[in-house]
C-alpha atoms as a PDB file:
ATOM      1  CA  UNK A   1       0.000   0.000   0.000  1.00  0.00           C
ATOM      2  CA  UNK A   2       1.208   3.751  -0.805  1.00  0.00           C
ATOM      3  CA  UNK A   3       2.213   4.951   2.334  1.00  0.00           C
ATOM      4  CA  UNK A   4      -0.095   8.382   2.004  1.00  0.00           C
ATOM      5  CA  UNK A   5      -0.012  11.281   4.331  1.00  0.00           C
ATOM      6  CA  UNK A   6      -1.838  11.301   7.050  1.00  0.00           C
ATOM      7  CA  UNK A   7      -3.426  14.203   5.558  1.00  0.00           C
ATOM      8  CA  UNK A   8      -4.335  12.296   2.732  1.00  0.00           C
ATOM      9  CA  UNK A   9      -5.919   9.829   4.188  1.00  0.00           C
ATOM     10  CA  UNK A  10      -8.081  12.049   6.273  1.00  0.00           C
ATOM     11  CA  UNK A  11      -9.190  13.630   3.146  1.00  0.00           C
ATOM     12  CA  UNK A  12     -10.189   9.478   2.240  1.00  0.00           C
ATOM     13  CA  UNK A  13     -11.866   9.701   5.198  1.00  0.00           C
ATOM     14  CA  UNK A  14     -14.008  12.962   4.887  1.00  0.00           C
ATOM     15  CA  UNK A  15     -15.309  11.728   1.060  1.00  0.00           C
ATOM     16  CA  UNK A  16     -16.082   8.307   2.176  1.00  0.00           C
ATOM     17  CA  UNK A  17     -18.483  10.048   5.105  1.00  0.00           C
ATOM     18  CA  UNK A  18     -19.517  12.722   2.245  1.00  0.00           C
ATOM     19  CA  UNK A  19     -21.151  10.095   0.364  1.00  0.00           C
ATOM     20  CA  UNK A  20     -22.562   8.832   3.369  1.00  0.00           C
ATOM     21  CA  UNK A  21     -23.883  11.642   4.209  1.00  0.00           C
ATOM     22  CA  UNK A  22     -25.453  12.375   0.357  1.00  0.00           C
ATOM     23  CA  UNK A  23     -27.539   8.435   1.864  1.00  0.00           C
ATOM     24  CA  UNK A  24     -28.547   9.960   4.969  1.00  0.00           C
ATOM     25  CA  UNK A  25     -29.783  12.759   3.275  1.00  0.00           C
ATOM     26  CA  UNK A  26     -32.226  10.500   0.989  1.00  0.00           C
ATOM     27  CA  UNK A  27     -30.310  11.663  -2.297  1.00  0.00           C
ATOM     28  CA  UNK A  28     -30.559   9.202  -5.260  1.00  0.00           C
ATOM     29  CA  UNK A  29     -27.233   7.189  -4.596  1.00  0.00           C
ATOM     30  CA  UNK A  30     -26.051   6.762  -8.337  1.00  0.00           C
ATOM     31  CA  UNK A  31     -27.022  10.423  -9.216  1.00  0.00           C
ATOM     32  CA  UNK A  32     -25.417  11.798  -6.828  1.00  0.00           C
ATOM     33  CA  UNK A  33     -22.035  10.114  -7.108  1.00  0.00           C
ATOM     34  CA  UNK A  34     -22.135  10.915 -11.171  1.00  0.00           C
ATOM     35  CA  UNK A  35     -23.049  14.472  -9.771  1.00  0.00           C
ATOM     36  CA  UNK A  36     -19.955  14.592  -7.473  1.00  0.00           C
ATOM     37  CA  UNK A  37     -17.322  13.033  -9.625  1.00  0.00           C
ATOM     38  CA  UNK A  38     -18.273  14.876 -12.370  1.00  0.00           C
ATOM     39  CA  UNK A  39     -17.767  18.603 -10.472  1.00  0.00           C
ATOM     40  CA  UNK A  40     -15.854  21.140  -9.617  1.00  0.00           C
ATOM     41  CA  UNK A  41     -15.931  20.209  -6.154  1.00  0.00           C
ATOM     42  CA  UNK A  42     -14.337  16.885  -6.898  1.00  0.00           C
ATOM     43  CA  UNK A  43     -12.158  19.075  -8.832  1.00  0.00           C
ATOM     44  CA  UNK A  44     -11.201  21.275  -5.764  1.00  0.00           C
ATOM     45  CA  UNK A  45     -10.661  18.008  -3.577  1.00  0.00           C
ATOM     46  CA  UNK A  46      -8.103  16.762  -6.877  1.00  0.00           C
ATOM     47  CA  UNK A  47      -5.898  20.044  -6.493  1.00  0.00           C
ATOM     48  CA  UNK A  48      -2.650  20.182  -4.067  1.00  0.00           C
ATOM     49  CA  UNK A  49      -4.709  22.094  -2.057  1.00  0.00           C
ATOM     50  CA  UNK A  50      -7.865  23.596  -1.535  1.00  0.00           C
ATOM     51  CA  UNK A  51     -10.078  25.082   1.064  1.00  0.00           C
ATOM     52  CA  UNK A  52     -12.538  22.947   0.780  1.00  0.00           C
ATOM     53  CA  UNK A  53     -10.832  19.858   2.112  1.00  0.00           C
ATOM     54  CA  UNK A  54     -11.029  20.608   4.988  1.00  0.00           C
ATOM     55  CA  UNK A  55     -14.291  22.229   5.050  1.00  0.00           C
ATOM     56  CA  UNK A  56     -15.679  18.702   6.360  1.00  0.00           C
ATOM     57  CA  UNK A  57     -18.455  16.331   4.356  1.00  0.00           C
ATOM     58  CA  UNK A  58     -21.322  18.631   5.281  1.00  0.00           C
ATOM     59  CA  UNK A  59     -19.833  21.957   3.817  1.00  0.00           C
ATOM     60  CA  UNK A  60     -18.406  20.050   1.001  1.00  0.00           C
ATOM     61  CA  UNK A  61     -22.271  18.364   0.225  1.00  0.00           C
ATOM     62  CA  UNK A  62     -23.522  22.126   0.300  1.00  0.00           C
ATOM     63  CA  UNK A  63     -20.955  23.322  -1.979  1.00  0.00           C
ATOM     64  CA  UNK A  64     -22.099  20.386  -4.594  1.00  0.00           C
ATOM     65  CA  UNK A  65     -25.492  20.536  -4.073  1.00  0.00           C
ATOM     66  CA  UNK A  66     -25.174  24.551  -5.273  1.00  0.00           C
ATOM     67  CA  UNK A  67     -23.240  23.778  -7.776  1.00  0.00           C
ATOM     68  CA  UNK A  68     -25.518  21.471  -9.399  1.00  0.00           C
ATOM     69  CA  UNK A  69     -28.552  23.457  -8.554  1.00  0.00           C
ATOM     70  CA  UNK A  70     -30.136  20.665  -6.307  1.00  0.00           C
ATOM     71  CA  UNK A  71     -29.164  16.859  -6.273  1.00  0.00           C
ATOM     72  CA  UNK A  72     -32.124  14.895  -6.954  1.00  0.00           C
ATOM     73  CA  UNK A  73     -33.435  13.060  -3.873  1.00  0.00           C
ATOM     74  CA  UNK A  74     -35.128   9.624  -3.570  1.00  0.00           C
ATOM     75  CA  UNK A  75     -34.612   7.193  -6.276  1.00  0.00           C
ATOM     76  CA  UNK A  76     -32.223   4.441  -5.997  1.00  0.00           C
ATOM     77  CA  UNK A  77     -30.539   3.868  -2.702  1.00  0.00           C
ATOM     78  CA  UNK A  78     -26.929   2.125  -2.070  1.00  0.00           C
ATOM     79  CA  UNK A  79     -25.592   0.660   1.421  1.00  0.00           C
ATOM     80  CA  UNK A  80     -23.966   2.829   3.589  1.00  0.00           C
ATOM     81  CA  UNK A  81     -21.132   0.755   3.357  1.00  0.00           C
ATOM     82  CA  UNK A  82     -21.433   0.990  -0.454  1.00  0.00           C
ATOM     83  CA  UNK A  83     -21.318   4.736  -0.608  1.00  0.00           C
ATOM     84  CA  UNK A  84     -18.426   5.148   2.484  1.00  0.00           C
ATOM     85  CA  UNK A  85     -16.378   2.415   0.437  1.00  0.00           C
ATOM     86  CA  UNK A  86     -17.306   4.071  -3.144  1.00  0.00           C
ATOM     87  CA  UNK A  87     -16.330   7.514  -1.821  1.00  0.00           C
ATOM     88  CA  UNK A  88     -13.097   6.781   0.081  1.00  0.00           C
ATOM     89  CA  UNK A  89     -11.907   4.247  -2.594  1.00  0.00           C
ATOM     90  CA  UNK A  90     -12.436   7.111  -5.338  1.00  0.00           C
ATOM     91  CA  UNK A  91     -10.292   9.430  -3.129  1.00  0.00           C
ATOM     92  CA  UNK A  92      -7.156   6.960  -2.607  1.00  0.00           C
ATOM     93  CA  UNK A  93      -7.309   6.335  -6.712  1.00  0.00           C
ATOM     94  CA  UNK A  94      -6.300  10.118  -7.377  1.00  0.00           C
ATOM     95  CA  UNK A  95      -3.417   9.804  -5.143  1.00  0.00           C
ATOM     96  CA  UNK A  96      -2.587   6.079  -5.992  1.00  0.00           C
ATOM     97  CA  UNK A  97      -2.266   7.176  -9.745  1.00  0.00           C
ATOM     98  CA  UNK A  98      -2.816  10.942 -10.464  1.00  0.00           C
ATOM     99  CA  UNK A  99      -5.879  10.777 -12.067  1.00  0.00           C
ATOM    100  CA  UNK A 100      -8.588  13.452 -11.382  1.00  0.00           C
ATOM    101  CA  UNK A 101     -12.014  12.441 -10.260  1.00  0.00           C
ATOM    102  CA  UNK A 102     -13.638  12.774 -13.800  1.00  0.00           C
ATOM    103  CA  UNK A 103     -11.288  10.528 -15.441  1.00  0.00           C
ATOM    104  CA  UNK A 104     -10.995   8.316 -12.629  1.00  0.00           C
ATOM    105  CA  UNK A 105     -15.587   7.964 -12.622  1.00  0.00           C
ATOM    106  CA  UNK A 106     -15.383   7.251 -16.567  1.00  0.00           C
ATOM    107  CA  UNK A 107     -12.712   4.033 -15.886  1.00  0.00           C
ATOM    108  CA  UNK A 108     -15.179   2.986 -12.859  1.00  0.00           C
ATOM    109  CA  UNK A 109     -18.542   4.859 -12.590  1.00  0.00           C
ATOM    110  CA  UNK A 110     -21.076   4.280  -9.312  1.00  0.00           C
ATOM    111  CA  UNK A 111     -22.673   0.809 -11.511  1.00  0.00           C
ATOM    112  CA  UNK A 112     -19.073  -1.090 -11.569  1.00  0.00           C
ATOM    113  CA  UNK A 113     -18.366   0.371  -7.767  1.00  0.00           C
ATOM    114  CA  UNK A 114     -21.611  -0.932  -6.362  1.00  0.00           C
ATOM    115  CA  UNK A 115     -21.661  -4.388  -8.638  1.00  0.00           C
ATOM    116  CA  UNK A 116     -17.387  -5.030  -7.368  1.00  0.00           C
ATOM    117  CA  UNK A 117     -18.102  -3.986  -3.886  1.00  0.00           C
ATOM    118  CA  UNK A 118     -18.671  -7.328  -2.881  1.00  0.00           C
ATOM    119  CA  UNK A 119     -15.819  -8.873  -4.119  1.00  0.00           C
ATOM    120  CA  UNK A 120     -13.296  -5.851  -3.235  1.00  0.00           C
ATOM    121  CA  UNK A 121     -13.847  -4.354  -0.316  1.00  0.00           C
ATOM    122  CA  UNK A 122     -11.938  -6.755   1.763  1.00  0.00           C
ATOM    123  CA  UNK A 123      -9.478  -5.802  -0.528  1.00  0.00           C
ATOM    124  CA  UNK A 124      -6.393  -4.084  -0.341  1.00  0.00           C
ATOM    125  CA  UNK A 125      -7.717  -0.663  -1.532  1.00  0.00           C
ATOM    126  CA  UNK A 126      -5.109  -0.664  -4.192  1.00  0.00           C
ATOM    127  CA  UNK A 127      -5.521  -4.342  -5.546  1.00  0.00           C
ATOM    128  CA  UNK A 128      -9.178  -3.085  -5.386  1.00  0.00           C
ATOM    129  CA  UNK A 129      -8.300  -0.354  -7.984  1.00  0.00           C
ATOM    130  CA  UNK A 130      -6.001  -1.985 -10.351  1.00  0.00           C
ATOM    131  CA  UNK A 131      -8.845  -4.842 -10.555  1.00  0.00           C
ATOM    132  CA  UNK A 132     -11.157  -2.043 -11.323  1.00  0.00           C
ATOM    133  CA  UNK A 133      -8.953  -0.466 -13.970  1.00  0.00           C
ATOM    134  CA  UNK A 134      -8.076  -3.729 -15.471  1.00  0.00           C
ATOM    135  CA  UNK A 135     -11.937  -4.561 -15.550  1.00  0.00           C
ATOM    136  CA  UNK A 136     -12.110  -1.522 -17.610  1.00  0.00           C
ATOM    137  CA  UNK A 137      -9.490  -1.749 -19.646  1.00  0.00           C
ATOM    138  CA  UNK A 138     -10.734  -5.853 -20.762  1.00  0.00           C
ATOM    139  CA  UNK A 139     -14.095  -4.015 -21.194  1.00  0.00           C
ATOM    140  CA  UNK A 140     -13.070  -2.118 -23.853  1.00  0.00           C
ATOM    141  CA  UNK A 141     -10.879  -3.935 -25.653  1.00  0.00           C
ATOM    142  CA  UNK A 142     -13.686  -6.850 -26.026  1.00  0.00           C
ATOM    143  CA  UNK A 143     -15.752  -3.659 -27.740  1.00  0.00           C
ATOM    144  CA  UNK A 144     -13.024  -3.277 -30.243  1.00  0.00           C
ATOM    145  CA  UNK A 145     -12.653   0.241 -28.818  1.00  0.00           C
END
């Protein structure tokens, strides 16, 4: 395992409880991670450093919700451990390889997360990844693409 900064794993921390907190808040599970990954909040979170990361899960779910001028609510609903895993495994992937949330999301969006949770979340979190990315990878070369 990368040995990350304790800062950086805090930040794991704080967006596995963000997308906990997007569940306890009754938003549409899949939605709102495409929502999230998708922003310029994840964005902010992907710099060297920004203000919001430490702003904590509740400021940060604020700052998305405004920015997407309301996440939808109700709809399709994923285990808390689903969305705490989803969120902080997202997190570690941008500083296990340098990717930024968007292109990390289009290797493995919130359907491949939730359908490999099973199977990786014992895990180590980077096994867990390059499984993910070599899931995507024999994806699309079986599509010829």
């Amino acid at each position: 395992m990368a040995n990350l900064s304790l800062e950086k794993r805090q930040l794991c921390d704080i967006q596995g409880r963000l997308f906990e907190l997007a569940l306890k808040n009754g938003y549409d599970c899949p939605s709102f991670i495409k929502a999230f990954m998708n922003s310029q909040t994840a964005a902010a979170l992907d710099d060297t450093y920004d203000r919001l990361q430490w702003a904590g899960e509740e400021y940060i779910l604020e700052e998305l919700n405004d920015e997407v001028h309301g996440l939808k609510t109700a709809g399709t609903i994923y285990t808390n451990e689903v969305m705490y895993w989803t969120g902080y495994t997202y997190r570690y992937w941008h500083y296990y390889t340098g990717e930024n949330s968007r292109e990390i999301y289009r290797t493995a969006d919130e359907k491949i997360m939730k359908e490999c949770w099973l199977g990786f979340h014992t895990l180590d979190v980077e096994m867990a990844i390059d499984d993910l990315k070599e899931i995507h990878r024999q994806t699309y070369q079986n599509k010829g693409v």
